[in-house]
PDB file of N, CA and C in Angstrom:
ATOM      1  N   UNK A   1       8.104 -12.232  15.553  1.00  0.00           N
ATOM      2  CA  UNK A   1       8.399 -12.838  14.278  1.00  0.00           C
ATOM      3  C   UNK A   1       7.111 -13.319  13.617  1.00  0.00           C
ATOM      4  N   UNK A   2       7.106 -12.996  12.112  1.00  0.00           N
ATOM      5  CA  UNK A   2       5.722 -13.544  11.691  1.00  0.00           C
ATOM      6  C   UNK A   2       5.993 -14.959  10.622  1.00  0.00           C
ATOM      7  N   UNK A   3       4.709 -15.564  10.518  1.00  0.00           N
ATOM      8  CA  UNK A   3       4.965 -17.303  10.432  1.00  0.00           C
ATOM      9  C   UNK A   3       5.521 -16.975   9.067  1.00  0.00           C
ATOM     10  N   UNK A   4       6.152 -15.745   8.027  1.00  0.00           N
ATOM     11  CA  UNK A   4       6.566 -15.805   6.920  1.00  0.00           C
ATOM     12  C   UNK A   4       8.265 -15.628   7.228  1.00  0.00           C
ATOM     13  N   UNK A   5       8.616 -15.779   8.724  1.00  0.00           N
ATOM     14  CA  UNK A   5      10.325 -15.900   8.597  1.00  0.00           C
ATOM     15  C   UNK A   5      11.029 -16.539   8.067  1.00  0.00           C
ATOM     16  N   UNK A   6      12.055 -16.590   6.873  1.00  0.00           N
ATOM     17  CA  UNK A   6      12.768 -17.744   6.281  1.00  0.00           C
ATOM     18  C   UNK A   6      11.661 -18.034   4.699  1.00  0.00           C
ATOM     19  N   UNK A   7      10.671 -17.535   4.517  1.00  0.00           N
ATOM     20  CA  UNK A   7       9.872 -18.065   3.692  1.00  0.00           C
ATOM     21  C   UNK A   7      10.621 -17.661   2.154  1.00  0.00           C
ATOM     22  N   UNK A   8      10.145 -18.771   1.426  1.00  0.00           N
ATOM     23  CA  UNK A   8      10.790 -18.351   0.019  1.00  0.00           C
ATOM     24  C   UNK A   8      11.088 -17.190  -1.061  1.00  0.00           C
ATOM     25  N   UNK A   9      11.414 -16.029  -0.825  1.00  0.00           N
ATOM     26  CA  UNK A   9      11.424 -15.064  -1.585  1.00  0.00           C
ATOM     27  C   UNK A   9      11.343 -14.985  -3.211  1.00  0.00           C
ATOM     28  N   UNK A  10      11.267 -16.484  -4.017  1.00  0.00           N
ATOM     29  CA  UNK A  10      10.811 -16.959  -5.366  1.00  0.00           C
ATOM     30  C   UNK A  10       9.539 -17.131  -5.067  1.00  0.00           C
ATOM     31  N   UNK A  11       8.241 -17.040  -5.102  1.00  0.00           N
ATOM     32  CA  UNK A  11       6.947 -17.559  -5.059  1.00  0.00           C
ATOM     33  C   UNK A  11       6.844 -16.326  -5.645  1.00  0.00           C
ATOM     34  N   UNK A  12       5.904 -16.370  -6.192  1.00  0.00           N
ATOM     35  CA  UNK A  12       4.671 -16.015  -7.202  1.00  0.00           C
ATOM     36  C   UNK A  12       4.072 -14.310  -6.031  1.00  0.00           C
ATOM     37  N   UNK A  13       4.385 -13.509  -6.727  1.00  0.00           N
ATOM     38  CA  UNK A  13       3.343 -12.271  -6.059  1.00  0.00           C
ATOM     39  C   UNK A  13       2.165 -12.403  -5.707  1.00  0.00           C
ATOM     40  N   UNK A  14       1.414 -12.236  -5.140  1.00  0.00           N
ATOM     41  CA  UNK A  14      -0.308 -11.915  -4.791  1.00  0.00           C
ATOM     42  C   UNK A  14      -1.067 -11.617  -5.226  1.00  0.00           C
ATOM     43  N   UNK A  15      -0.409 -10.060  -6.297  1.00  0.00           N
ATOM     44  CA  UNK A  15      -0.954  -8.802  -6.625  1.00  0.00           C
ATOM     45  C   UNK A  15      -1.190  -9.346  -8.373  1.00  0.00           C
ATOM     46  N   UNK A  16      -1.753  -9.140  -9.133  1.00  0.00           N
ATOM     47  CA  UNK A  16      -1.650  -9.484 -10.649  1.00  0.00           C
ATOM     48  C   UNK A  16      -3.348  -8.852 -11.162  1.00  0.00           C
ATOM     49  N   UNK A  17      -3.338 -10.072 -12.312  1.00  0.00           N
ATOM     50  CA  UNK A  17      -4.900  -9.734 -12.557  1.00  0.00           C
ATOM     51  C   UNK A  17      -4.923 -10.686 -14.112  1.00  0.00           C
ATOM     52  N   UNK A  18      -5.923 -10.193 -14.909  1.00  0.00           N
ATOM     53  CA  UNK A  18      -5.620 -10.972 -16.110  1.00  0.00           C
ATOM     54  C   UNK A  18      -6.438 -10.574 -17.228  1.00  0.00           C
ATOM     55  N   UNK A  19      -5.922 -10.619 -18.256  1.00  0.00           N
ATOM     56  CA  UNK A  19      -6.735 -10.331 -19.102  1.00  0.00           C
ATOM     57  C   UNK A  19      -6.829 -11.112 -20.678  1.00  0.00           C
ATOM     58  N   UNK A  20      -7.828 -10.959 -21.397  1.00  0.00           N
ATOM     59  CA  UNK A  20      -8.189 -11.994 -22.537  1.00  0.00           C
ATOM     60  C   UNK A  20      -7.562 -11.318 -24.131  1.00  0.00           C
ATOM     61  N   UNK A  21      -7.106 -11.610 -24.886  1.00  0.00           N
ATOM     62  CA  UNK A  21      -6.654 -11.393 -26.042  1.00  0.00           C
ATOM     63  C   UNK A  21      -8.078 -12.167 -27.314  1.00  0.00           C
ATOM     64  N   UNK A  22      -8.950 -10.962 -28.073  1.00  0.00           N
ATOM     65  CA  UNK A  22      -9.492 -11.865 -28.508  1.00  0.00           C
ATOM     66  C   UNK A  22      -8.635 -11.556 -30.163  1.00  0.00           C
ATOM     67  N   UNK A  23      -8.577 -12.573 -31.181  1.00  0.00           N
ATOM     68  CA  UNK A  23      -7.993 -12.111 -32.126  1.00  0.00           C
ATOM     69  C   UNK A  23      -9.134 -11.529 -33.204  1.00  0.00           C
ATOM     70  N   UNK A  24      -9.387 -10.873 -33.172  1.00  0.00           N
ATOM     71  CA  UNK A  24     -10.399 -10.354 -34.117  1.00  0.00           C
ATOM     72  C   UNK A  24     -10.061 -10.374 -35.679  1.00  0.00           C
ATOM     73  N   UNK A  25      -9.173  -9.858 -35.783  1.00  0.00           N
ATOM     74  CA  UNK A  25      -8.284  -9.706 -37.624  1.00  0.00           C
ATOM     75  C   UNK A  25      -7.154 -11.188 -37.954  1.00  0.00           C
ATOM     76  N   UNK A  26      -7.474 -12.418 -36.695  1.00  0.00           N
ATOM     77  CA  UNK A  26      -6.312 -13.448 -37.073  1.00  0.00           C
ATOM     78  C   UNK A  26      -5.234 -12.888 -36.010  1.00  0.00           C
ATOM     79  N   UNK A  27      -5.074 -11.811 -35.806  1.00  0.00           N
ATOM     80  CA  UNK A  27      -4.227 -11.387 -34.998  1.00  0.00           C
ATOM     81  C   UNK A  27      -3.815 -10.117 -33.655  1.00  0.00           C
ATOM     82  N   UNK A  28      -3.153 -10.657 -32.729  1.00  0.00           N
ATOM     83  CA  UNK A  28      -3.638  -9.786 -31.950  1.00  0.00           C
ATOM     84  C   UNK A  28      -2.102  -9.298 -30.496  1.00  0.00           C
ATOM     85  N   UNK A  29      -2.426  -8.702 -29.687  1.00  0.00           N
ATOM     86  CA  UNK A  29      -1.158  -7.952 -28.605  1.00  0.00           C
ATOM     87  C   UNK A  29      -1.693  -8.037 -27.256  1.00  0.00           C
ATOM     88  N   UNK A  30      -0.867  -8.802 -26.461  1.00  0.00           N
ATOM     89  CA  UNK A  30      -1.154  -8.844 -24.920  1.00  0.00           C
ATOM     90  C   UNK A  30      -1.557  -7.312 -24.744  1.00  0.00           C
ATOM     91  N   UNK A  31      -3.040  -7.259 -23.576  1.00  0.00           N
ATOM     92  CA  UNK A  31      -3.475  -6.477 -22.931  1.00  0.00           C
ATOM     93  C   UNK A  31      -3.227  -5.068 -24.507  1.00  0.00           C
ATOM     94  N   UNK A  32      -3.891  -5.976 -25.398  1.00  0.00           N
ATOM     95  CA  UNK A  32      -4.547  -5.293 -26.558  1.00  0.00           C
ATOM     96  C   UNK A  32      -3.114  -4.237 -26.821  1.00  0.00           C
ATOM     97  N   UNK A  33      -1.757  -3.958 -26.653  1.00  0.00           N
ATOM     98  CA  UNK A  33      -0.825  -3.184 -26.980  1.00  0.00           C
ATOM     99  C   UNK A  33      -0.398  -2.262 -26.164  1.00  0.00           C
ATOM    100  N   UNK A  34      -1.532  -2.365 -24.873  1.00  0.00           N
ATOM    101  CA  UNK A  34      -1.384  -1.179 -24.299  1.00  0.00           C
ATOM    102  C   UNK A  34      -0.028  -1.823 -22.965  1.00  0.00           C
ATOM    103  N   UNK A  35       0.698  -1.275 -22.500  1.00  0.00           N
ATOM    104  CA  UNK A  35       1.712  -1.798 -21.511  1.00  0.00           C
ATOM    105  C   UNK A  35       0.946  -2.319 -20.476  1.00  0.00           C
ATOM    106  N   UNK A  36       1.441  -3.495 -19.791  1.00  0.00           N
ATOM    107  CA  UNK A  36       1.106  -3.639 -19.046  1.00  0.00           C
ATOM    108  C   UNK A  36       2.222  -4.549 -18.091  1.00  0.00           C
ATOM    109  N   UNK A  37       3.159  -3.900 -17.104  1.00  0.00           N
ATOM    110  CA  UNK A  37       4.215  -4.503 -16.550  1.00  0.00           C
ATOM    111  C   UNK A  37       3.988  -5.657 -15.582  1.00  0.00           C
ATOM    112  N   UNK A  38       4.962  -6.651 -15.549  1.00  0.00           N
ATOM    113  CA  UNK A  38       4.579  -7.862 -14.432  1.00  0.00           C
ATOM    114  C   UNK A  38       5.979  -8.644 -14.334  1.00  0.00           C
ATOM    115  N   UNK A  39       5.708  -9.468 -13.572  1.00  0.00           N
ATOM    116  CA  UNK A  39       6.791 -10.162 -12.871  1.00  0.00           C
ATOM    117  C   UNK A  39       6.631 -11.789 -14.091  1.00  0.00           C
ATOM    118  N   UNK A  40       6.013 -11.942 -14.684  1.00  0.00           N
ATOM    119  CA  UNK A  40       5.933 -12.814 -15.646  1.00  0.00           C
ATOM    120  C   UNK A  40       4.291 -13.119 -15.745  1.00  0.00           C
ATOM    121  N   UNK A  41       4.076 -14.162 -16.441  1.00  0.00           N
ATOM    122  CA  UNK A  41       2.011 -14.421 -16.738  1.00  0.00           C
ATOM    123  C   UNK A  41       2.242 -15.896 -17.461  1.00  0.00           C
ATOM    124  N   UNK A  42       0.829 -16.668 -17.127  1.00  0.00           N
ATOM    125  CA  UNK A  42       0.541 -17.510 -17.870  1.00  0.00           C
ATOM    126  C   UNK A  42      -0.325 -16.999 -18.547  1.00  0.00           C
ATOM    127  N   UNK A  43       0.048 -18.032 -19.485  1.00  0.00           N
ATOM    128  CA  UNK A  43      -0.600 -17.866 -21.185  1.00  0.00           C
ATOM    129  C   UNK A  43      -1.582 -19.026 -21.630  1.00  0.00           C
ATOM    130  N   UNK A  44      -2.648 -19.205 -21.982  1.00  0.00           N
ATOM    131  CA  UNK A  44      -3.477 -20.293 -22.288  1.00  0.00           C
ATOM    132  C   UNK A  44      -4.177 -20.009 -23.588  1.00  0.00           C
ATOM    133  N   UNK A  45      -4.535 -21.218 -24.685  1.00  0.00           N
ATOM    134  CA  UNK A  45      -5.467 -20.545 -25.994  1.00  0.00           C
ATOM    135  C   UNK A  45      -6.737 -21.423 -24.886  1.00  0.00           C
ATOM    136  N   UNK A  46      -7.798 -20.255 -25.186  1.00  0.00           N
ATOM    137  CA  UNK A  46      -9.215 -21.253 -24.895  1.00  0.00           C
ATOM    138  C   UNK A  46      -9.923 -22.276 -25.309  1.00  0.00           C
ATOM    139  N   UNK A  47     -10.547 -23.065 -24.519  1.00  0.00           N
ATOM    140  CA  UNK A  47     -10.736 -24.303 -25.240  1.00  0.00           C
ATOM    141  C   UNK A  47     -11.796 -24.000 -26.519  1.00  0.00           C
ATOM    142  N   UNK A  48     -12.831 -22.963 -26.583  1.00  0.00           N
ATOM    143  CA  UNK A  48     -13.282 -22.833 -27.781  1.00  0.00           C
ATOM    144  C   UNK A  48     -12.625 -22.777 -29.368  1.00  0.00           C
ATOM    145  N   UNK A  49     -11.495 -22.306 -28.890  1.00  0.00           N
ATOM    146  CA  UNK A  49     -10.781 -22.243 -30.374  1.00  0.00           C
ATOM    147  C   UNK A  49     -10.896 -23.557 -31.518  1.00  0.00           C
ATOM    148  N   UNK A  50     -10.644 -22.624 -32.598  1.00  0.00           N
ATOM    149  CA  UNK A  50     -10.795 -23.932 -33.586  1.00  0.00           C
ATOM    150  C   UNK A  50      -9.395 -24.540 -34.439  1.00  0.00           C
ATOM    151  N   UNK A  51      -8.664 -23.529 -34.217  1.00  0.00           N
ATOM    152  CA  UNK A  51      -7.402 -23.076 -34.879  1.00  0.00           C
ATOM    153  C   UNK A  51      -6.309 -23.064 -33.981  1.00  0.00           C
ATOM    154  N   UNK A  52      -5.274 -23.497 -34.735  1.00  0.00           N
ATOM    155  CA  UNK A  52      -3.725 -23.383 -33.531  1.00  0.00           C
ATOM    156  C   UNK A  52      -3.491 -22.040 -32.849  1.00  0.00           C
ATOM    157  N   UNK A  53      -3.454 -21.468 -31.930  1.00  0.00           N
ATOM    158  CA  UNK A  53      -2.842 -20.627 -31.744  1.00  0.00           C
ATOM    159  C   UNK A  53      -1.163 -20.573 -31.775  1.00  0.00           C
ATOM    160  N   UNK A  54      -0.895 -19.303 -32.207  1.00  0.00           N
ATOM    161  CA  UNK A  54       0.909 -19.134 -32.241  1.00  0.00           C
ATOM    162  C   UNK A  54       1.101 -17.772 -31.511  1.00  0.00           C
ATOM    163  N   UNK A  55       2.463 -18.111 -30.702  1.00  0.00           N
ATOM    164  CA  UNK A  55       2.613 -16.672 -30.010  1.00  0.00           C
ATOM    165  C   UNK A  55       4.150 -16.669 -30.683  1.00  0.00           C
ATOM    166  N   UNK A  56       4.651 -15.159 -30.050  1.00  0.00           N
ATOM    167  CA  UNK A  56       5.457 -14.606 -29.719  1.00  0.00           C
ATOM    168  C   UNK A  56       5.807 -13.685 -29.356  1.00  0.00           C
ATOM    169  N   UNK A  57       7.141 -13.252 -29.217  1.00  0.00           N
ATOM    170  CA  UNK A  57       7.564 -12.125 -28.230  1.00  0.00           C
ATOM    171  C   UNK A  57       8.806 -11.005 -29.163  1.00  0.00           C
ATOM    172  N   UNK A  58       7.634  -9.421 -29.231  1.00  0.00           N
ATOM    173  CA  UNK A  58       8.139  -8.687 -29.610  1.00  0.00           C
ATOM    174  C   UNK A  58       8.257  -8.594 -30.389  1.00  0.00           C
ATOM    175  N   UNK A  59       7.851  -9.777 -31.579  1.00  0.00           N
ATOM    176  CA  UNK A  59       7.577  -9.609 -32.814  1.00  0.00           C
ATOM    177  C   UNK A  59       6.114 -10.203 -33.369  1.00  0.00           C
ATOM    178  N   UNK A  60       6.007 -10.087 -34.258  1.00  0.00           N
ATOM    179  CA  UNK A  60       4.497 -10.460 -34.572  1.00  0.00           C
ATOM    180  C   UNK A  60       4.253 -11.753 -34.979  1.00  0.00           C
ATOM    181  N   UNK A  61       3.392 -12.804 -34.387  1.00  0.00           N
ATOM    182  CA  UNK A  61       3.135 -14.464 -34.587  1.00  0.00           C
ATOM    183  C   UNK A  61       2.579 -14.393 -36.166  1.00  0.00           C
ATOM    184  N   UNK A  62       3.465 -15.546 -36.540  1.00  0.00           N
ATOM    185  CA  UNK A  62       2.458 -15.999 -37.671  1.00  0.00           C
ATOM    186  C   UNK A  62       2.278 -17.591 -37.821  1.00  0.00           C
ATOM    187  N   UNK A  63       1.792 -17.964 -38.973  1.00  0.00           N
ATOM    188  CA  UNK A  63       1.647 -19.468 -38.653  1.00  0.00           C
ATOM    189  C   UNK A  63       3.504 -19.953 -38.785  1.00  0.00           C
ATOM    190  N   UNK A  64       4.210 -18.981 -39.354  1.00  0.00           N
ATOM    191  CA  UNK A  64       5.738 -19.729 -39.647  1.00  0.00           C
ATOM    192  C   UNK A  64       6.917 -19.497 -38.679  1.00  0.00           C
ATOM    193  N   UNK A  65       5.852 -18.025 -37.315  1.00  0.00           N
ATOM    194  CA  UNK A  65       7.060 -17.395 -36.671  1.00  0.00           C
ATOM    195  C   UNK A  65       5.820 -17.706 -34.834  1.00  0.00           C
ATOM    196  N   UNK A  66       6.668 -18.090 -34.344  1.00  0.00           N
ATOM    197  CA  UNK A  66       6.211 -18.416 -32.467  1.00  0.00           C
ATOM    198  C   UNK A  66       6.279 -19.481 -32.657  1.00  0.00           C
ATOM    199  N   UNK A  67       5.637 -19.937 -31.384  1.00  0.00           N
ATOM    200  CA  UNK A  67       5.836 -21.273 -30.800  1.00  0.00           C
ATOM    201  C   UNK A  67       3.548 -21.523 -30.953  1.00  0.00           C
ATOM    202  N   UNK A  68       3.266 -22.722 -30.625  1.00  0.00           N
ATOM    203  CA  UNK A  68       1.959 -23.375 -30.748  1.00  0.00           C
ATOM    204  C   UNK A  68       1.881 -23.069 -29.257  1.00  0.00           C
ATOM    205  N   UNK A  69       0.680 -22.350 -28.962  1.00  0.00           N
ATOM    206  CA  UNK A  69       0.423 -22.671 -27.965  1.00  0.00           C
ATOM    207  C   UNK A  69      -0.566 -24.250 -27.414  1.00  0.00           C
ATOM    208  N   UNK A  70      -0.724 -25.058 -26.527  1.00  0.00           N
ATOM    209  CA  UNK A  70      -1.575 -26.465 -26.173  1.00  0.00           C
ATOM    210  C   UNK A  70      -3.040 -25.778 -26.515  1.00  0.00           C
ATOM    211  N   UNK A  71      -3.332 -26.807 -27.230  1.00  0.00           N
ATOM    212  CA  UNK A  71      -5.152 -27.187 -28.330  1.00  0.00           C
ATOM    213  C   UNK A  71      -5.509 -28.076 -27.269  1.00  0.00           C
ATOM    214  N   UNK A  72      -6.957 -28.466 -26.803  1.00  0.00           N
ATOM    215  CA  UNK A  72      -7.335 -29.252 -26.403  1.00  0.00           C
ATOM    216  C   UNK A  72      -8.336 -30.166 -28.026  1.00  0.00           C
ATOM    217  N   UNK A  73      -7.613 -30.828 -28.620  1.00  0.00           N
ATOM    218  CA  UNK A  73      -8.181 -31.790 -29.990  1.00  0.00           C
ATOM    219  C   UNK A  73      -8.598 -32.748 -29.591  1.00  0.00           C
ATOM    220  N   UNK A  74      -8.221 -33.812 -28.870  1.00  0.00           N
ATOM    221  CA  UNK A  74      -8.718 -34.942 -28.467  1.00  0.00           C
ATOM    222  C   UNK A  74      -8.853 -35.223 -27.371  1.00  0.00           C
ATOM    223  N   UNK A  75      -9.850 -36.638 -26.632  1.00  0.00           N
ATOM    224  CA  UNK A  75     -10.549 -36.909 -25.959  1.00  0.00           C
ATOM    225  C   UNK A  75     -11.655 -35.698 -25.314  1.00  0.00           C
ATOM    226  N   UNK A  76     -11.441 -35.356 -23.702  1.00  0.00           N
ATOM    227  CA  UNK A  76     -12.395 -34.097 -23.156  1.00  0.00           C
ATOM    228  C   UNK A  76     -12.450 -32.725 -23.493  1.00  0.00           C
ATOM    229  N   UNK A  77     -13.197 -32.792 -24.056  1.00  0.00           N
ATOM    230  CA  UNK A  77     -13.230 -31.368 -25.354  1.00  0.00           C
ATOM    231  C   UNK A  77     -13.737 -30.722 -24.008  1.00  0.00           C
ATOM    232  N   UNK A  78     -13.571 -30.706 -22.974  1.00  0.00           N
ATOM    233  CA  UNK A  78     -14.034 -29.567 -22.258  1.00  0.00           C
ATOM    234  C   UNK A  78     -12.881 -29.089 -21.402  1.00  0.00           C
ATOM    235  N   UNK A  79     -11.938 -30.286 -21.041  1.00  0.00           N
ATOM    236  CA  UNK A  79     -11.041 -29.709 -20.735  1.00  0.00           C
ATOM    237  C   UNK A  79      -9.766 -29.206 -21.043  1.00  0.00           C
ATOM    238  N   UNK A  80      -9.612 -28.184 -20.049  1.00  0.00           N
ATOM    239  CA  UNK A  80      -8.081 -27.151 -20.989  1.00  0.00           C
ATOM    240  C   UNK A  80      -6.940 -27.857 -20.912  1.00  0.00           C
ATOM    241  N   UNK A  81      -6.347 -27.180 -21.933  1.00  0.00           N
ATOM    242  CA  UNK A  81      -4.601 -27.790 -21.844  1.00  0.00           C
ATOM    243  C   UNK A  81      -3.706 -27.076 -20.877  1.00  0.00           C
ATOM    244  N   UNK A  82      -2.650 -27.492 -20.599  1.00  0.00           N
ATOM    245  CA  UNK A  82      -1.546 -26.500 -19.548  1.00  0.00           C
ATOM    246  C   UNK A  82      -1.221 -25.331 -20.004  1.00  0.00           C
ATOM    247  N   UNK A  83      -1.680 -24.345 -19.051  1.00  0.00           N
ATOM    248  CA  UNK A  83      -1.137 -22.913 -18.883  1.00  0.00           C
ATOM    249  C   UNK A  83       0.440 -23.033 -19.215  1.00  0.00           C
ATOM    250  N   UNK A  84       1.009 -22.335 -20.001  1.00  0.00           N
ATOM    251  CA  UNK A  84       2.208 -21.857 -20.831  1.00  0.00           C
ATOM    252  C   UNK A  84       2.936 -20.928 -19.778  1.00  0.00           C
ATOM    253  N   UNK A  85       3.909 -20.757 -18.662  1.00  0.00           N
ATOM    254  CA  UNK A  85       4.546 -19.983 -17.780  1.00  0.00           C
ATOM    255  C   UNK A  85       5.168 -19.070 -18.760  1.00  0.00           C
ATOM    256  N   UNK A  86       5.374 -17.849 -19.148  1.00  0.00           N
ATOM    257  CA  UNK A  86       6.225 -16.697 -19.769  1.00  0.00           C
ATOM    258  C   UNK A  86       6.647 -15.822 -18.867  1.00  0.00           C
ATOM    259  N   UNK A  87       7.912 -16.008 -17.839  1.00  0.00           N
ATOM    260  CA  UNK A  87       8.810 -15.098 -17.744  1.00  0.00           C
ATOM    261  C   UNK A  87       9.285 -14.055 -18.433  1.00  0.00           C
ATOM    262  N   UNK A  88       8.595 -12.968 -18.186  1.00  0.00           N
ATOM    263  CA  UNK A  88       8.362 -11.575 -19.078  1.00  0.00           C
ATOM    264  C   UNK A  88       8.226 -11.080 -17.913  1.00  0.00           C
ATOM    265  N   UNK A  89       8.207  -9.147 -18.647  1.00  0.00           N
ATOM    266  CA  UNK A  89       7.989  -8.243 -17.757  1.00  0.00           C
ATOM    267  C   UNK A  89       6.982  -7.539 -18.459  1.00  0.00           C
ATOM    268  N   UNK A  90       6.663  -7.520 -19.400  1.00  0.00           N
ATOM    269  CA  UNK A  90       5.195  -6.873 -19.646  1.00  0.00           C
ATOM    270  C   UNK A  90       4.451  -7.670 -20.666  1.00  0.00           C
ATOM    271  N   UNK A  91       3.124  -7.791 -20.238  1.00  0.00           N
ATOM    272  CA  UNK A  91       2.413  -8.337 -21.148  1.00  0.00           C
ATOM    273  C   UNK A  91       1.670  -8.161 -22.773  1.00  0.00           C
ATOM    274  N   UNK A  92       2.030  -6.472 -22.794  1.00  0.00           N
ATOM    275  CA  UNK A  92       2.076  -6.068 -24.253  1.00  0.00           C
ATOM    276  C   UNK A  92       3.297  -6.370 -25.085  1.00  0.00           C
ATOM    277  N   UNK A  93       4.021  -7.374 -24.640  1.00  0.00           N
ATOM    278  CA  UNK A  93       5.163  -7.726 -25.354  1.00  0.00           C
ATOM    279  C   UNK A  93       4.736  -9.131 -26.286  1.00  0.00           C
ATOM    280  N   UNK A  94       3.842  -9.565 -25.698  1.00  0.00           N
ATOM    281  CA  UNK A  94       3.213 -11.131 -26.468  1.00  0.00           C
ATOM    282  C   UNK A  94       2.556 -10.950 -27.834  1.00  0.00           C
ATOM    283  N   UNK A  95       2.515 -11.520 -28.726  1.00  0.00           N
ATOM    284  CA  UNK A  95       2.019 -11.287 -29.690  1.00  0.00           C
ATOM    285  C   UNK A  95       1.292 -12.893 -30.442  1.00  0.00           C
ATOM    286  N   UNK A  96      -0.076 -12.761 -30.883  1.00  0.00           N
ATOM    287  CA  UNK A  96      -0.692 -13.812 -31.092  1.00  0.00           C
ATOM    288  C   UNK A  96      -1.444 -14.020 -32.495  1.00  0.00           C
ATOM    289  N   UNK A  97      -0.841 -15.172 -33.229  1.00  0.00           N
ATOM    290  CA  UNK A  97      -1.822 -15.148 -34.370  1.00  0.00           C
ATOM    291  C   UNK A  97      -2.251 -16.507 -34.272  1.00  0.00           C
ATOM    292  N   UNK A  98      -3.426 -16.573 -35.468  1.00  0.00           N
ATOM    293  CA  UNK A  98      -4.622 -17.651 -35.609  1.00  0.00           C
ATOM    294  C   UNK A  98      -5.278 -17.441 -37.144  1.00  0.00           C
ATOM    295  N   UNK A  99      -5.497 -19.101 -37.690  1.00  0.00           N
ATOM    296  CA  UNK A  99      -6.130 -19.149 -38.508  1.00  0.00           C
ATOM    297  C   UNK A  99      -7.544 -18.576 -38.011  1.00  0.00           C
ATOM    298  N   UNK A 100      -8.375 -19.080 -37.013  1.00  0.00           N
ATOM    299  CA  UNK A 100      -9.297 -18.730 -36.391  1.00  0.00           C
ATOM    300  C   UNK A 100      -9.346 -17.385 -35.806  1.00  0.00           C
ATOM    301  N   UNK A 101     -10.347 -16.839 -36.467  1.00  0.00           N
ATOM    302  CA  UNK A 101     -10.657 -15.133 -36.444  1.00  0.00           C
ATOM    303  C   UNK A 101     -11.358 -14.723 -35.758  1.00  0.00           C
ATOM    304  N   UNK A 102     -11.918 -15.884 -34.339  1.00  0.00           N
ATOM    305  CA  UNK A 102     -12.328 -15.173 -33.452  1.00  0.00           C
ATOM    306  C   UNK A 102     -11.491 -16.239 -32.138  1.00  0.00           C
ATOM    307  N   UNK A 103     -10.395 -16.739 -32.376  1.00  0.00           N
ATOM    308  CA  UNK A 103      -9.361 -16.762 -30.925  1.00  0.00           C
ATOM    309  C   UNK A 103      -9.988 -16.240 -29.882  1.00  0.00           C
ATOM    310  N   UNK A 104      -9.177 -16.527 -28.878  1.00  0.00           N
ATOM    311  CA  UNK A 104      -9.261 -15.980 -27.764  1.00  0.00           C
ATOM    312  C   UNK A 104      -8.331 -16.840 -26.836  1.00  0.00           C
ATOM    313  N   UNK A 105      -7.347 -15.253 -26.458  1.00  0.00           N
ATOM    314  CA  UNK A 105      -6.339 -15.786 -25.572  1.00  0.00           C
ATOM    315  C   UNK A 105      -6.728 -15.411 -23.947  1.00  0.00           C
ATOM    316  N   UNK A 106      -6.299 -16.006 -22.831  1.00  0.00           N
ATOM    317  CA  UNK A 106      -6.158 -15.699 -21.270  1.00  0.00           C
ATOM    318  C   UNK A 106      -5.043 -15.905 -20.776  1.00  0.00           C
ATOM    319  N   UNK A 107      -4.766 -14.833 -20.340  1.00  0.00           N
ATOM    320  CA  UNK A 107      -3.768 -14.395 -19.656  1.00  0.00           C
ATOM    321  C   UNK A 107      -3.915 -13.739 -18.414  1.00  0.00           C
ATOM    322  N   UNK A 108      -3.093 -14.571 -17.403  1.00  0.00           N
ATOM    323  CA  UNK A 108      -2.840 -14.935 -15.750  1.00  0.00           C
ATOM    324  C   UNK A 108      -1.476 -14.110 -15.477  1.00  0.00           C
ATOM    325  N   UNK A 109      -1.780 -12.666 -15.239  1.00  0.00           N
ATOM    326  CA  UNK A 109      -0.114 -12.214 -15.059  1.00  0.00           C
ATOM    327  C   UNK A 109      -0.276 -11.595 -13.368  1.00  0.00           C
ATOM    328  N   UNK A 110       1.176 -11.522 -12.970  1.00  0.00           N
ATOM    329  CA  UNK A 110       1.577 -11.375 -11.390  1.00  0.00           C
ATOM    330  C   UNK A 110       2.668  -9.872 -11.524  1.00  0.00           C
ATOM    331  N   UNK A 111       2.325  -9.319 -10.167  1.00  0.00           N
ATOM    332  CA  UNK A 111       3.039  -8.126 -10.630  1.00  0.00           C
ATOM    333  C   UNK A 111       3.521  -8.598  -8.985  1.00  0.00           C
ATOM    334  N   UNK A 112       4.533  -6.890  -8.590  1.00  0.00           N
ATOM    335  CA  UNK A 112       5.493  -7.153  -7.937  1.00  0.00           C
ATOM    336  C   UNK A 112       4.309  -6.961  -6.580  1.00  0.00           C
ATOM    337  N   UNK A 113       4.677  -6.698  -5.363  1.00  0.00           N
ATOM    338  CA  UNK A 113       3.997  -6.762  -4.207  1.00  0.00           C
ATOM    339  C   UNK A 113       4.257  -8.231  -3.022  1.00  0.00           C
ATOM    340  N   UNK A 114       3.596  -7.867  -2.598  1.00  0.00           N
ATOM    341  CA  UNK A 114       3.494  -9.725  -1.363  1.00  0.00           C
ATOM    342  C   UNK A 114       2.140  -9.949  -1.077  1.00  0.00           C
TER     343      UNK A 114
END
């Protein structure tokens, strides 16, 4: 028997990777449009940004359509705000806009495996 008998079959995969969304035009598509399948991903705007970030899913963010992703505005301008959990299955499904035209999103996604 190995010390993973009984172990939680909900935890987080192993296998993943991650990649950055920069918005170049105000706006922009997880893993740039191209598919990319997973068991879900965190989502973070970087602390450089100057501008709100807005996401959404499957349709295109604007300042009137997603949700805000966490700004770090006050006190430690160095440190980040909480990673955003998105239960998804692919990460070209996210969609990101910004007043700020050079954004930049990171994204923490997990695929299937152990």
């Amino acid at each position: 028997m190995g010390q993973y008998k009984n172990a939680d079959a909900q935890r987080i995969r192993s296998t993943g990777g991650a990649v950055r969304v920069t918005l170049d035009t105000k706006v922009g598509q997880g893993n740039d449009g191209t598919s990319l399948p997973c068991l879900g991903c965190y989502v973070q705007a970087a602390i450089a940004n100057t501008s709100v970030v807005y996401m959404n899913i499957d349709v295109a963010a604007s300042a009137d359509l997603g949700i805000e992703l966490g700004k770090q505005i006050d006190g430690n301008s160095t440190a980040a705000c909480q990673p955003l959990w998105i239960p998804i299955d692919d990460v070209s499904s996210l969609y990101f806009y910004s007043e700020d035209a050079d954004a930049v999103i990171d994204i923490l996604y997990f695929k299937g495996g152990s």
